[in-house]
C-alpha atoms as a PDB file:
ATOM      1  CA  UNK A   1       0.000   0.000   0.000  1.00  0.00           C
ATOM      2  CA  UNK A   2       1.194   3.496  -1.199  1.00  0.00           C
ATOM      3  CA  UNK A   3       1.974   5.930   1.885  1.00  0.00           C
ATOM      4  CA  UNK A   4       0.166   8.279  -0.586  1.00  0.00           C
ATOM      5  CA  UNK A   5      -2.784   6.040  -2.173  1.00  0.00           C
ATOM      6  CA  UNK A   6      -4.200   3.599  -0.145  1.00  0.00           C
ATOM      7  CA  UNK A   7      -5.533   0.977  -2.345  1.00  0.00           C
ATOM      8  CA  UNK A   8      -2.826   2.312  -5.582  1.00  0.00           C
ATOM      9  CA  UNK A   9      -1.688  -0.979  -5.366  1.00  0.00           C
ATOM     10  CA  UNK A  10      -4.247  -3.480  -4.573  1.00  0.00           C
ATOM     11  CA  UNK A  11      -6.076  -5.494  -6.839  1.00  0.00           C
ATOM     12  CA  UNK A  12      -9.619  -4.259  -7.722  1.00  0.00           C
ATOM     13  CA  UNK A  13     -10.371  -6.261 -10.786  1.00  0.00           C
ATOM     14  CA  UNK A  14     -12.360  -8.766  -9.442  1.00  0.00           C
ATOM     15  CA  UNK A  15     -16.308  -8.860  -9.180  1.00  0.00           C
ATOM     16  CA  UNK A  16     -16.209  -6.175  -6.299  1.00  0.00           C
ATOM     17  CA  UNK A  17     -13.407  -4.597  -4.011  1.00  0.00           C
ATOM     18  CA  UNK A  18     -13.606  -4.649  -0.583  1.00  0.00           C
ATOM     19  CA  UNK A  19     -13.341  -0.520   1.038  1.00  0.00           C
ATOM     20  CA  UNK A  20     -14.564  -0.962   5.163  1.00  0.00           C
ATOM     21  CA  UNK A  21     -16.457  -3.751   7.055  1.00  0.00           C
ATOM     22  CA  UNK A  22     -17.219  -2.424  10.674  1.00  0.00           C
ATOM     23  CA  UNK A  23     -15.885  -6.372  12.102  1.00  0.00           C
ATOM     24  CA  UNK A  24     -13.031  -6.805  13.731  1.00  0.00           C
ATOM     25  CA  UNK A  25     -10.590  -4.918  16.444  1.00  0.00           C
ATOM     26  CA  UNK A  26      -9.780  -1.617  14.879  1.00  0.00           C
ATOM     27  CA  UNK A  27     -12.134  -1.419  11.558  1.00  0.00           C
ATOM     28  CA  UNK A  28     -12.071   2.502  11.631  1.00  0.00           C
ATOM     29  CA  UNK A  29      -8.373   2.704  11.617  1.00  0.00           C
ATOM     30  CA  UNK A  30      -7.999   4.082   8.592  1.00  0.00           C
ATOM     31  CA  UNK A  31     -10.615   6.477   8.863  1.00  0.00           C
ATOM     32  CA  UNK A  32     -10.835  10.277  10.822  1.00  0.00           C
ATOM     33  CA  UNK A  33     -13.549  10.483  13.102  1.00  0.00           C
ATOM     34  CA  UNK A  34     -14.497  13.835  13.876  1.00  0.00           C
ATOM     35  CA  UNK A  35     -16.575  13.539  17.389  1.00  0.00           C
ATOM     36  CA  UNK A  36     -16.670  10.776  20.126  1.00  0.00           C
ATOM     37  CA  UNK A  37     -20.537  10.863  19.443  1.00  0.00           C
ATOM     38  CA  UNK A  38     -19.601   8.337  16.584  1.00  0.00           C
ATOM     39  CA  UNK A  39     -19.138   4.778  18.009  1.00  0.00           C
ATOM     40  CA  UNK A  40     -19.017   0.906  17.226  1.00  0.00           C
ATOM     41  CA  UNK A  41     -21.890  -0.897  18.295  1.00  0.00           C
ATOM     42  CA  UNK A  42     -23.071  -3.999  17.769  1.00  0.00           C
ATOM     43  CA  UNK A  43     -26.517  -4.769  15.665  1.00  0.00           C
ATOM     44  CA  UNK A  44     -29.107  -7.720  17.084  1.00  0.00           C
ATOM     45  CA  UNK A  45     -30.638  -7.815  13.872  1.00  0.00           C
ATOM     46  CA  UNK A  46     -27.263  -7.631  11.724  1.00  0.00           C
ATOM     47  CA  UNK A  47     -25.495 -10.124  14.611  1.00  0.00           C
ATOM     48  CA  UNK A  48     -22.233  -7.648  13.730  1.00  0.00           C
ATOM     49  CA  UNK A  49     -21.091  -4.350  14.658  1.00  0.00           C
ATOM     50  CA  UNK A  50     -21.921  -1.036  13.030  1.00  0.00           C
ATOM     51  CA  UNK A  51     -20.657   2.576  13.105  1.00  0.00           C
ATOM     52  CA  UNK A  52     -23.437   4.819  14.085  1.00  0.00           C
ATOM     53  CA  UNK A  53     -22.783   8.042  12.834  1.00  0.00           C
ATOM     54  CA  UNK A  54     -24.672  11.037  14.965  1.00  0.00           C
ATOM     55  CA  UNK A  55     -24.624  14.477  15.463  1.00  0.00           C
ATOM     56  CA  UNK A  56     -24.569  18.172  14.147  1.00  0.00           C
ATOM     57  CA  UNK A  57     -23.655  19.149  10.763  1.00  0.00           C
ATOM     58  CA  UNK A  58     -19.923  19.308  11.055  1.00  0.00           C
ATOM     59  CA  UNK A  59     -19.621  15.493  12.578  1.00  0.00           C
ATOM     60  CA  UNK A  60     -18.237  13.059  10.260  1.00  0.00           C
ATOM     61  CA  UNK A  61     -16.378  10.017   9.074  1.00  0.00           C
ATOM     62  CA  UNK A  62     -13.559  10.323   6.358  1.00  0.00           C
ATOM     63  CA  UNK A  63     -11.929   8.147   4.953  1.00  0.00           C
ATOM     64  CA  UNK A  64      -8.727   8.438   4.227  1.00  0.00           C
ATOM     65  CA  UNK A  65      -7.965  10.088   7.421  1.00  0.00           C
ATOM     66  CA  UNK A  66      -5.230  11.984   6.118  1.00  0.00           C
ATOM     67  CA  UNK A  67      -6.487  14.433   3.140  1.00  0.00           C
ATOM     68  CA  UNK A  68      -3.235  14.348   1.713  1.00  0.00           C
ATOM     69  CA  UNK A  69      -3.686  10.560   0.712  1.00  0.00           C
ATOM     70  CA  UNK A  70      -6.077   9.342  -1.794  1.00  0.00           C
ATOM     71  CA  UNK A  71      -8.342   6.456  -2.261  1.00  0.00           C
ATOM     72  CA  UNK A  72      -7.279   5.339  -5.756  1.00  0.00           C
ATOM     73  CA  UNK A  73     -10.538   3.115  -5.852  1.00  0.00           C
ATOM     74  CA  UNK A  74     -11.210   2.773  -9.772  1.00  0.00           C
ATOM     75  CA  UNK A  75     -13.935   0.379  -9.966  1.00  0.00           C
ATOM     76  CA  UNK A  76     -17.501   3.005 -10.811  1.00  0.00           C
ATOM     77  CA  UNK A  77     -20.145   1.779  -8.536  1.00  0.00           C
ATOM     78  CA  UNK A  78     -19.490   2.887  -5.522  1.00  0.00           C
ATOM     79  CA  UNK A  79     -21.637   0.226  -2.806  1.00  0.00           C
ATOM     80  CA  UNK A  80     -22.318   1.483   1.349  1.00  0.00           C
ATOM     81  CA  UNK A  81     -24.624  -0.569   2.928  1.00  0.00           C
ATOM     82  CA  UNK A  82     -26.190   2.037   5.682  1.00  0.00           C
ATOM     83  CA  UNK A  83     -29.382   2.383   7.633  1.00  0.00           C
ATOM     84  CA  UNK A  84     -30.769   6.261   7.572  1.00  0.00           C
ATOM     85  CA  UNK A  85     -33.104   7.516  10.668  1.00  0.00           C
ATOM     86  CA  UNK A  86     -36.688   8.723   9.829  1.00  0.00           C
ATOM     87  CA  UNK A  87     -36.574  12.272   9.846  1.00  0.00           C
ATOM     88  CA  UNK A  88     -32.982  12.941  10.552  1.00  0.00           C
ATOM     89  CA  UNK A  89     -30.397  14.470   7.586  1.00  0.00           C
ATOM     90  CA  UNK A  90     -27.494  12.359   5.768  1.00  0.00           C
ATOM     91  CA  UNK A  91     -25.450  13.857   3.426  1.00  0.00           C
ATOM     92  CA  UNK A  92     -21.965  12.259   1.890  1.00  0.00           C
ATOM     93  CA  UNK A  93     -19.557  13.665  -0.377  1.00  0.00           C
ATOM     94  CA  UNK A  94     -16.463  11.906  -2.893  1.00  0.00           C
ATOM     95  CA  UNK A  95     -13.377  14.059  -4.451  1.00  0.00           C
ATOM     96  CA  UNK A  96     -13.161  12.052  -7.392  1.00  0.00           C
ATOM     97  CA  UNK A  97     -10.815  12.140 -10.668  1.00  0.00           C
ATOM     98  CA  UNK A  98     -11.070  11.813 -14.257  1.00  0.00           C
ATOM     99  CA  UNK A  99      -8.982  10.994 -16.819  1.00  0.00           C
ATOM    100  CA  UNK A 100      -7.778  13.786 -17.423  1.00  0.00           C
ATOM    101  CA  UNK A 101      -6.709  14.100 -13.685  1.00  0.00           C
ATOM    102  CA  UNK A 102      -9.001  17.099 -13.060  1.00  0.00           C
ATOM    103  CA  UNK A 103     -10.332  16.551  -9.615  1.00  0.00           C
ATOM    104  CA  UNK A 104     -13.723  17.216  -8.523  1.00  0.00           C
ATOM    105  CA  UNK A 105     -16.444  17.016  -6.058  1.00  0.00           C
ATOM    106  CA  UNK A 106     -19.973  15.396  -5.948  1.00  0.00           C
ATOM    107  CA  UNK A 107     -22.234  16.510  -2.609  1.00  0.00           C
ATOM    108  CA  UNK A 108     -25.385  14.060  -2.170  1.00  0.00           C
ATOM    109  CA  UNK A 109     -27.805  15.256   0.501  1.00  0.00           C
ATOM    110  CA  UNK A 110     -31.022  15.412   1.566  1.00  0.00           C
ATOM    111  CA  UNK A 111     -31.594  19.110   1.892  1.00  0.00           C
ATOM    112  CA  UNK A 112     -31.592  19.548  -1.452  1.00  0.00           C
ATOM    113  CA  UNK A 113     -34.528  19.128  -3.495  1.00  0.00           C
ATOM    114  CA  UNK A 114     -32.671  19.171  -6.786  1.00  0.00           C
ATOM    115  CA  UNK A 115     -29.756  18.489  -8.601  1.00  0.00           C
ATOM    116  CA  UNK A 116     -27.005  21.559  -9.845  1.00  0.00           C
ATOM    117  CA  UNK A 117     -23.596  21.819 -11.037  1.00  0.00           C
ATOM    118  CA  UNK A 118     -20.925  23.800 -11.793  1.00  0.00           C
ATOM    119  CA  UNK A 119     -17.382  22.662 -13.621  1.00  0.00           C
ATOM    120  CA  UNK A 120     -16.093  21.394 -10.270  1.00  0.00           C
ATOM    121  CA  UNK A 121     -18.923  20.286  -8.027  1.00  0.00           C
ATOM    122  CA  UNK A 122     -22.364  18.817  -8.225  1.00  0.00           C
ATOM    123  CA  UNK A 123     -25.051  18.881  -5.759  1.00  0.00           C
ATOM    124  CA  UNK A 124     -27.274  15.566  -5.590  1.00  0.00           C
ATOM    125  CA  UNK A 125     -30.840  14.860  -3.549  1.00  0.00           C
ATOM    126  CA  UNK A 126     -30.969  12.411  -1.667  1.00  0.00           C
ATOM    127  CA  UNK A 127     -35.215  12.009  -2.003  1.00  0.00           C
ATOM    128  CA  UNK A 128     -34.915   8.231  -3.261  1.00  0.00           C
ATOM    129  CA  UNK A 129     -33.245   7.043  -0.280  1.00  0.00           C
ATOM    130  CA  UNK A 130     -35.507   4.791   1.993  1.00  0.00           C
ATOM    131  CA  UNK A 131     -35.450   5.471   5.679  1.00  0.00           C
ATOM    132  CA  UNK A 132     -35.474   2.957   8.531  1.00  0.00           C
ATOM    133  CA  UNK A 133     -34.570  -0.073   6.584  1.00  0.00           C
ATOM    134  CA  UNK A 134     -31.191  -1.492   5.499  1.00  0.00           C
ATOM    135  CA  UNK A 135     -29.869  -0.359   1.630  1.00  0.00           C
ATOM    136  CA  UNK A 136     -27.058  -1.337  -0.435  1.00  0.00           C
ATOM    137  CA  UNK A 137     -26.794   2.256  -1.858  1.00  0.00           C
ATOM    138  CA  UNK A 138     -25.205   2.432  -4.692  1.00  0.00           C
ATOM    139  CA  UNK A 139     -23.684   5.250  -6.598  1.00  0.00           C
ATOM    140  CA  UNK A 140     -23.129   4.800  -9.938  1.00  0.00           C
ATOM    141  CA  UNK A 141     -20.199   7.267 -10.473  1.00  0.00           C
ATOM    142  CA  UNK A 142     -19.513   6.857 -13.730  1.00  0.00           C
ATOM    143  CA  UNK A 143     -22.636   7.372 -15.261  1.00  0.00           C
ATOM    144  CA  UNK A 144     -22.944  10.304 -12.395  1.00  0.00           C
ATOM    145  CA  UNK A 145     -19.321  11.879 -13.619  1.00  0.00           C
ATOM    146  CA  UNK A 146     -19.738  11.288 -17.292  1.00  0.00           C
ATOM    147  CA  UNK A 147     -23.502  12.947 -17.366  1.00  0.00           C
ATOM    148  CA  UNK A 148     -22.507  15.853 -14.941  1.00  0.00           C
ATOM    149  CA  UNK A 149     -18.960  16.667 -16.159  1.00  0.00           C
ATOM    150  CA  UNK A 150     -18.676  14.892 -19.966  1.00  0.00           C
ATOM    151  CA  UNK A 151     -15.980  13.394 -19.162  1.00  0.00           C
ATOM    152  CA  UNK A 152     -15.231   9.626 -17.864  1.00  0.00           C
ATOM    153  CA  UNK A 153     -14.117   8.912 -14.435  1.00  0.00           C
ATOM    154  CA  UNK A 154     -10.965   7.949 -13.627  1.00  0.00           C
ATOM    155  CA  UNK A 155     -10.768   7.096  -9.624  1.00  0.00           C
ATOM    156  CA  UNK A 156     -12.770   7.870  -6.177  1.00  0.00           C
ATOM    157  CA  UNK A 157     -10.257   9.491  -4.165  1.00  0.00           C
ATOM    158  CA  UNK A 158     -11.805  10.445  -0.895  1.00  0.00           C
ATOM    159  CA  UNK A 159     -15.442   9.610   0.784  1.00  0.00           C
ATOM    160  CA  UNK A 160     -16.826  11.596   3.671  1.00  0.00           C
ATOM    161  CA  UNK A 161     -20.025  10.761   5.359  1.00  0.00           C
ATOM    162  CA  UNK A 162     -21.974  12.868   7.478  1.00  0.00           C
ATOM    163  CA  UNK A 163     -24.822  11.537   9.998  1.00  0.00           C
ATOM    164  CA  UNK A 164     -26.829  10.326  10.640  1.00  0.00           C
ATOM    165  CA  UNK A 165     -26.596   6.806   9.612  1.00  0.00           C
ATOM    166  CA  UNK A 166     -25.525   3.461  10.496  1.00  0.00           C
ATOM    167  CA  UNK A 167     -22.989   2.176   8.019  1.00  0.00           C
ATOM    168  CA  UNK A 168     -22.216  -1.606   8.027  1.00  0.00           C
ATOM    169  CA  UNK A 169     -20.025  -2.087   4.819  1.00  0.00           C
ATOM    170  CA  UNK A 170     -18.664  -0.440   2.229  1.00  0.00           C
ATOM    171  CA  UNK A 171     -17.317  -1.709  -1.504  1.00  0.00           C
ATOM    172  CA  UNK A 172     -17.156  -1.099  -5.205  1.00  0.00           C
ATOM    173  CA  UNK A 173     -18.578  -3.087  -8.051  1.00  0.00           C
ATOM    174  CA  UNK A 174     -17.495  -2.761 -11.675  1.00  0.00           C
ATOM    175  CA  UNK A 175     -21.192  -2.123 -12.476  1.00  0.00           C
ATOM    176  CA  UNK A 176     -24.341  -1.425 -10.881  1.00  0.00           C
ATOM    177  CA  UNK A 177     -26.546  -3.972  -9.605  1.00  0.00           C
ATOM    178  CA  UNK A 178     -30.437  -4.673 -10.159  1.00  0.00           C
ATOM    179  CA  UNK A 179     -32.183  -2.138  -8.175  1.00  0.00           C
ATOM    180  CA  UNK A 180     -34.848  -2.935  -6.010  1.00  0.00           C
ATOM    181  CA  UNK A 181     -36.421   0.280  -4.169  1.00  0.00           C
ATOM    182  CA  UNK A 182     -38.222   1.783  -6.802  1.00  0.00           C
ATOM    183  CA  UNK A 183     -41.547  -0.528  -6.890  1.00  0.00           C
ATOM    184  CA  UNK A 184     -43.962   1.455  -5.061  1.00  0.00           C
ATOM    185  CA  UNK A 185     -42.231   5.093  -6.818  1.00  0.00           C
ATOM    186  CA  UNK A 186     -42.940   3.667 -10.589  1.00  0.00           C
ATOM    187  CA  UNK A 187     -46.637   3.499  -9.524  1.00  0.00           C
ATOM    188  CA  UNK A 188     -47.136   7.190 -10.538  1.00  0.00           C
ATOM    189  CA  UNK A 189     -48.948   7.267 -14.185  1.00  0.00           C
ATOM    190  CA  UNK A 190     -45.663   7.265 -15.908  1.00  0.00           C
ATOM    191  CA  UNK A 191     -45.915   4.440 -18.254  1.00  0.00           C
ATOM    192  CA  UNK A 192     -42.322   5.552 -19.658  1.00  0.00           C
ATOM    193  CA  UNK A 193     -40.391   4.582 -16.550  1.00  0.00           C
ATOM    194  CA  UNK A 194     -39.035   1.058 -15.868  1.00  0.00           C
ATOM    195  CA  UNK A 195     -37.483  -0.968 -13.329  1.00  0.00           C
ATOM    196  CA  UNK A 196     -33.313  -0.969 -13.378  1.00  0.00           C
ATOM    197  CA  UNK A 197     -33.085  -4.335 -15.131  1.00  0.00           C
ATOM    198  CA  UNK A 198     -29.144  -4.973 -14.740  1.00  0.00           C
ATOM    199  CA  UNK A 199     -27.768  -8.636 -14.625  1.00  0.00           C
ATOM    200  CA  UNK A 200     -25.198  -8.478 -11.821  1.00  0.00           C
ATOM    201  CA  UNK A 201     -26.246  -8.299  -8.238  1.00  0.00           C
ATOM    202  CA  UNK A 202     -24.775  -8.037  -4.480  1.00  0.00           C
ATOM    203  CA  UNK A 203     -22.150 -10.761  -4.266  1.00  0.00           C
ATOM    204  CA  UNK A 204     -23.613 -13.433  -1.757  1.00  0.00           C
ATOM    205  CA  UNK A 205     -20.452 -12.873   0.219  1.00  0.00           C
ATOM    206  CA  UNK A 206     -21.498  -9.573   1.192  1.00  0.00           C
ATOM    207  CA  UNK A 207     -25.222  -9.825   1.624  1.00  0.00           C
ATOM    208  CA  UNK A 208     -27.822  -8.993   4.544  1.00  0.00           C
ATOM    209  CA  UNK A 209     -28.280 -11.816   6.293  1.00  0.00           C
ATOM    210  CA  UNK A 210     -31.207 -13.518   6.430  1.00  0.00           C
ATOM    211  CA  UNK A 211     -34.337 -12.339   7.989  1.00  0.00           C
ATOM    212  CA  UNK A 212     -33.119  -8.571   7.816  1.00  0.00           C
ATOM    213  CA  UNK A 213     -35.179  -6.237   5.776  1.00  0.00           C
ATOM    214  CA  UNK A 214     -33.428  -4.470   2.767  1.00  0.00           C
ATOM    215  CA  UNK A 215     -33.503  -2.801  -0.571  1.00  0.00           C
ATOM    216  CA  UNK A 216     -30.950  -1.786  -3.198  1.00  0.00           C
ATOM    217  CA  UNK A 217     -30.652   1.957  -4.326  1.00  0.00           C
ATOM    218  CA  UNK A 218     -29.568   2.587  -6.834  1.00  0.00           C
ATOM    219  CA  UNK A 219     -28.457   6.191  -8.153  1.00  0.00           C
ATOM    220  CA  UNK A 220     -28.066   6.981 -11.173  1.00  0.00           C
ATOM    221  CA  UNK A 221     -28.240  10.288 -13.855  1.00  0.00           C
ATOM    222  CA  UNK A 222     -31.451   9.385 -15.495  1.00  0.00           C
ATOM    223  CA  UNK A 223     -32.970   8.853 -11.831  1.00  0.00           C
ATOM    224  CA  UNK A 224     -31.481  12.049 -10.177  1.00  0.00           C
ATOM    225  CA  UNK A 225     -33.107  13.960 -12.778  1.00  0.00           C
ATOM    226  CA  UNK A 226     -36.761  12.134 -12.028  1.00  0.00           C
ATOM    227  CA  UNK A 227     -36.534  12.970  -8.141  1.00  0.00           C
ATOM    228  CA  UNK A 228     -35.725  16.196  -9.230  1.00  0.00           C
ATOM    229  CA  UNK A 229     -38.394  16.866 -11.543  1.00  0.00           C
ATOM    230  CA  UNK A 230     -35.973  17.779 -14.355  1.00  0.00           C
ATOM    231  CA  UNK A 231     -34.882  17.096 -17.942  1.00  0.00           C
ATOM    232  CA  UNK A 232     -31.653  18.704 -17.514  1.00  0.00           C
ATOM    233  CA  UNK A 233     -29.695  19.888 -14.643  1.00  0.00           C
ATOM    234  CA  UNK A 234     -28.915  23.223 -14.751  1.00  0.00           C
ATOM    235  CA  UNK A 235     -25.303  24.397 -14.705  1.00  0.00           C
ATOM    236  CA  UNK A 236     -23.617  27.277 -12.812  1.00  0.00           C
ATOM    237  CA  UNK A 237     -22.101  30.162 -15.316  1.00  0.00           C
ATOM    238  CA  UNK A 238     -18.892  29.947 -13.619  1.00  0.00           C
ATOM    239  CA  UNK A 239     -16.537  27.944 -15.758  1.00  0.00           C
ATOM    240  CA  UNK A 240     -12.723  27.999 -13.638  1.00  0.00           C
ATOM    241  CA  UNK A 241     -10.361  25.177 -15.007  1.00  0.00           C
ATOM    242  CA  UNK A 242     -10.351  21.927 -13.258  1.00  0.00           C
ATOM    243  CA  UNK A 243      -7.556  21.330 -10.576  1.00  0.00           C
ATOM    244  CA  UNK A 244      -5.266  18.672 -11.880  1.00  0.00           C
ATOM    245  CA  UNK A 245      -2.971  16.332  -9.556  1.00  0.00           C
END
């Protein structure tokens, strides 16, 4: 492992590659935890640990913990498997890097109620998530990075994740996997939409177990612009040059 890229040099060209599993004696180790208020603690339902992730606005886990390190994951689809409180606020954001080594920023949240972007950022609601109940929520980034920025993704480089939610695992897959929340959404009078209808699917090595309620979420461009209520998403006038590394 690279002092400067954490996962440079490990193999990710398998079915999925393995980012954070909250098991074991130090799991977080690799990760900066901002407040106390975010703890291990073990699941009933799960039967394994969890890192419940609570407080005010500027609490949150990053990962790497030193911002001068990078990630280096390359596989797109980009998996956490998290629990979200009713009523409470989650919000996440990835520096991420193309190919052409201009490095940006993507902010998903639930306070906003649509999607925006400018040449270095984007700003993504969170209004498909489902609350209470287990997801595999997946991100696929390089639909996401190729739609928003028109130009293909090269690497995730840093993830930070603000509460509140429980996160159990996290993990890329080289593409997305069938999604399963959107059921009771497609029953709106829209004969037009359909159900994600990819082949692969959560490796069984990394599923719920059994018994425990779940759904995968799946995010990408085309949906973004549905929970937003848009056909395009507008862009910010403000066109600086991408930083490069």
């Amino acid at each position: 492992m690279s002092s400067q890229n954490l996962f440079a040099s490990s193999f990710q060209g398998g079915p999925l590659f393995d980012i954070f599993s909250a098991q074991g004696a130090d799991p977080a180790a690799n990760w900066k935890l901002s407040s106390s208020s975010i703890k291990k603690v073990f699941d009933k339902n799960l039967k394994g640990n969890v890192y419940v992730c609570e407080g005010g606005p500027q609490t949150f886990m990053q990962l790497p913990k030193d911002e001068k390190m990078s990630l280096s994951l390359t596989q797109t689809c980009l998996v956490f498997q998290i629990l979200v409180p009713g009523n409470q606020p989650f919000s996440l954001e990835l520096s991420v890097a193309s190919v052409s080594k201009a490095k940006r920023r993507l902010h998903f949240s639930t306070a906003f109620k649509e999607a925006s972007a400018t040449p270095l950022h984007a700003k993504i609601p969170l209004s498909m998530i489902r609350r209470n109940m287990w997801m595999n929520f997946c991100l696929d980034l390089g639909d996401l990075h190729m739609s928003f920025f028109k130009e293909a993704l090269r690497s995730t480089e840093l993830i930070m994740l603000h509460p509140a939610c429980h996160v159990r695992r996290l993990f890329t897959l080289r593409s997305p996997p069938a999604d399963t929340s959107e059921v009771d959404e497609l029953i709106n009078g829209d004969s037009t939409i359909e159900v994600f209808t990819q082949a692969d699917t959560i490796p069984r090595t990394h599923a719920f177990p059994t018994g425990v309620e779940y759904v995968t979420c799946v995010v990408n461009y085309e949906r973004v612009l549905r929970v937003s209520g848009a056909s395009t998403v507008p862009k910010d006038d403000v066109t600086p040059k991408a930083r490069s590394s």
